[in-house]
Protein backbone atom coordinates (compact mmCIF):
# COMPACT_ATOMS: atom_id res chain seq x y z
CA UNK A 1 40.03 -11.87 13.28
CA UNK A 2 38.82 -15.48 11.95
CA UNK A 3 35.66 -14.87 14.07
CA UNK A 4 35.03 -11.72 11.85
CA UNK A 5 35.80 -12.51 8.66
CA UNK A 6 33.26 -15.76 9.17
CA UNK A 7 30.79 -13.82 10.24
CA UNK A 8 31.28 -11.24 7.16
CA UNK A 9 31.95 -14.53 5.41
CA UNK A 10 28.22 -15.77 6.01
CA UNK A 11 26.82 -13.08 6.22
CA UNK A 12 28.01 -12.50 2.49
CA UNK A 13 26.66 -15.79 1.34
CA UNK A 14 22.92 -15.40 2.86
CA UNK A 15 23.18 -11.73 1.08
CA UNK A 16 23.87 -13.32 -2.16
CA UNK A 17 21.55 -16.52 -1.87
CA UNK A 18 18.90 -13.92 -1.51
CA UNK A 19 19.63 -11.34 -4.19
CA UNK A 20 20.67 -14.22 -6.21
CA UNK A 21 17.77 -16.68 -5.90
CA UNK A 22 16.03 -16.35 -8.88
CA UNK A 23 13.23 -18.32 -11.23
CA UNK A 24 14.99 -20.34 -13.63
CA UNK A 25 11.41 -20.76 -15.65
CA UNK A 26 9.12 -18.01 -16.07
CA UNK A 27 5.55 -19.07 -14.91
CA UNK A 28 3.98 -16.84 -16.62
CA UNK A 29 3.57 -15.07 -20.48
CA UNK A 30 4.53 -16.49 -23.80
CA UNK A 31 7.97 -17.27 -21.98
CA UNK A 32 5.75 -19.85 -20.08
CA UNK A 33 8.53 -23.03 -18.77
CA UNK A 34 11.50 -21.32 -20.86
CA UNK A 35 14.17 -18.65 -19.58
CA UNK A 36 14.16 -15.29 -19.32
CA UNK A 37 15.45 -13.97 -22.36
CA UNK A 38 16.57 -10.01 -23.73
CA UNK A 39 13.26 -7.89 -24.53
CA UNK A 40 15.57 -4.79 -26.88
CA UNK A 41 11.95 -4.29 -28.07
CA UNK A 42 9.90 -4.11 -25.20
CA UNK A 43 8.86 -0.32 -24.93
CA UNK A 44 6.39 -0.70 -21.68
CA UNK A 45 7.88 -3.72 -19.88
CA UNK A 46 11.54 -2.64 -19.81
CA UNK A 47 12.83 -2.86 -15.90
CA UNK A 48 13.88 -6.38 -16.16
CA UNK A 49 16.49 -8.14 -18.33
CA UNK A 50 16.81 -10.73 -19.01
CA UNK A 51 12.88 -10.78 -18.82
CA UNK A 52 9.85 -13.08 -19.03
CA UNK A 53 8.25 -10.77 -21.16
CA UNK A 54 8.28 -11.03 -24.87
CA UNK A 55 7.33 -8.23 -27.72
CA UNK A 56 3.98 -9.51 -27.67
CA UNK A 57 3.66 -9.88 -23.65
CA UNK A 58 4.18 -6.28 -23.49
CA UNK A 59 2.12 -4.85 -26.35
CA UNK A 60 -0.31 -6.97 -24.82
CA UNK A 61 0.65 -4.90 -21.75
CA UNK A 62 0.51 -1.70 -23.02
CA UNK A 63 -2.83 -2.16 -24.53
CA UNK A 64 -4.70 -3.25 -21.37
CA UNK A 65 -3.29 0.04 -19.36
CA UNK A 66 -4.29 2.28 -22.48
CA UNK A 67 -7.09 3.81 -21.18
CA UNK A 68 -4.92 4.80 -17.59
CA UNK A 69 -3.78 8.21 -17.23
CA UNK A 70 -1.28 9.76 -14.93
CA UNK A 71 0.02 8.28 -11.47
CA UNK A 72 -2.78 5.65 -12.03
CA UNK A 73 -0.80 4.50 -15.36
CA UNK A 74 2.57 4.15 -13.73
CA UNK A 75 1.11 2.32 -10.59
CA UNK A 76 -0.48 0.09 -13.83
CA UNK A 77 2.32 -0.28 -15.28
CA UNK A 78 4.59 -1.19 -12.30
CA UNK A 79 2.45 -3.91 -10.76
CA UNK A 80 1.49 -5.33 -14.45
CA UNK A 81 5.01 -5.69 -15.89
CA UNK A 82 6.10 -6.35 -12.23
CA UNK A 83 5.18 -10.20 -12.69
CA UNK A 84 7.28 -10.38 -16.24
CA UNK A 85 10.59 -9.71 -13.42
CA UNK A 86 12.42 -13.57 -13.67
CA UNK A 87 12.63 -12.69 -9.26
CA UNK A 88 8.80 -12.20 -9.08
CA UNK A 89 8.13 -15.59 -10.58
CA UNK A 90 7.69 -16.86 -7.15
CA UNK A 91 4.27 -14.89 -6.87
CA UNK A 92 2.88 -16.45 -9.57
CA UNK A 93 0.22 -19.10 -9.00
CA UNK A 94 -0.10 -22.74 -10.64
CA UNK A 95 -2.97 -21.11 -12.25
CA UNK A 96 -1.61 -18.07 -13.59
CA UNK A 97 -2.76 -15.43 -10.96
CA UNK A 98 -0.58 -13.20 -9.56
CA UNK A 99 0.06 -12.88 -5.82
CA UNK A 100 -0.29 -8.94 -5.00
CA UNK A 101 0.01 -7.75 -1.07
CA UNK A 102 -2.80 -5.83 0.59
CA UNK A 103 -0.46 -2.90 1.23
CA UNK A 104 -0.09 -2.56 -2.99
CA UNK A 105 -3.56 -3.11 -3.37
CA UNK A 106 -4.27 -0.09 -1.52
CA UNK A 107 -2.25 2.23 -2.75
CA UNK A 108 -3.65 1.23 -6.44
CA UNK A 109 -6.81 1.62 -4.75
CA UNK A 110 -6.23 4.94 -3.51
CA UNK A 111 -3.92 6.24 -6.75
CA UNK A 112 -6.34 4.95 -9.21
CA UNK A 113 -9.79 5.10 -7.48
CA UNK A 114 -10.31 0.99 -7.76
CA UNK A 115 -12.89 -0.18 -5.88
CA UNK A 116 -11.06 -3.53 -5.30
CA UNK A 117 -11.56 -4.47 -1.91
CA UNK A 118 -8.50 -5.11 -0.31
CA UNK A 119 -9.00 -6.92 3.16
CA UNK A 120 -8.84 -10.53 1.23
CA UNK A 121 -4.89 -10.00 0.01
CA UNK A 122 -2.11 -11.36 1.30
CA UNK A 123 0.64 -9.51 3.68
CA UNK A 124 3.38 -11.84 3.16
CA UNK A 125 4.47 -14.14 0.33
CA UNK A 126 3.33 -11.53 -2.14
CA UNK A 127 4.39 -8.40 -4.58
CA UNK A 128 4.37 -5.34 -3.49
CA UNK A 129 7.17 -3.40 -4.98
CA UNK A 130 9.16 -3.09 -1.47
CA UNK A 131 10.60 -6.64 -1.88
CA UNK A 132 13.71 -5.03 -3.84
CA UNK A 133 14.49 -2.53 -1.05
CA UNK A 134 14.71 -5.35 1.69
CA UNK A 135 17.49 -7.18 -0.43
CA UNK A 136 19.14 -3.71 -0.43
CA UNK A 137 18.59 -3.27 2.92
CA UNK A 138 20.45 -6.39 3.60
CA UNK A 139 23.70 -5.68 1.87
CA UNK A 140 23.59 -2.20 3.63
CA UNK A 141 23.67 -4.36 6.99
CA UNK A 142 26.23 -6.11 5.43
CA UNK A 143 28.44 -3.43 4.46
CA UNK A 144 27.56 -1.75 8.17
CA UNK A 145 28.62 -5.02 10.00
CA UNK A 146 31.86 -5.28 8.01
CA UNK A 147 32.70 -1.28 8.52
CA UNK A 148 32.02 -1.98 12.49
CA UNK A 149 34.02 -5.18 12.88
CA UNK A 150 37.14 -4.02 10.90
């Protein structure tokens, strides 16, 4: 029984070191070296919050996307307020870029008919939009483990 509950017992902490692990600065927007803070006015931008993205940040948003239509706006949107998320900070560059994975690149490629080429992006230590699902995954293993050893 003590062997169980510290496995479950570790298991728990790596879980919430992960989902937990957050920016404490945004990198990036007018939010640049402050917190994330509420965006109640944000109309484009509004996944996150707390959020790196301010009123302006998102008009500013919504304006460069306003010429996308369809499932080539919502791909837009996603990956642009994507890097506004305080747990996507870590994909930001020193110099402002934004660190997007080959795998996203393509499938803005295909939804949107960019002709970005993709072969130059990153596989790992980027965005892609799956990153939430594998901290999901993990407290599903969690849960699983715990169901199995009790």
């Amino acid at each position: 029984m003590i062997k169980a509950t510290t496995i479950i017992a570790s298991l728990l902490i790596i879980v919430l070191c992960t989902q937990y692990t957050m920016a404490q600065t945004c990198k990036i927007g007018t939010l640049f070296n402050q917190s994330p803070k509420q965006c109640t006015d944000c109309t484009t931008c509004t996944g996150a919050n707390p959020t790196c993205a301010t009123r302006s940040d998102d008009l500013e948003v919504s304006s460069n996307l306003i010429l996308l239509t369809g499932d080539c706006r919502v791909v837009g949107i996603e990956q642009a307020c994507s890097r506004y998320d305080p747990k996507n900070q870590k994909y930001v560059n020193n110099d402002g870029s934004y660190r997007i994975c080959k795998a996203w690149c393509e499938k803005r490629k295909s939804t949107c008919n960019d002709p970005t080429d993709c072969s130059n992006y990153p596989t790992t230590d980027c965005w892609n939009n799956s990153n939430t699902m594998v901290l999901s995954m993990g407290t599903f293993i969690l849960i699983l483990i715990s169901i199995l050893l009790f």
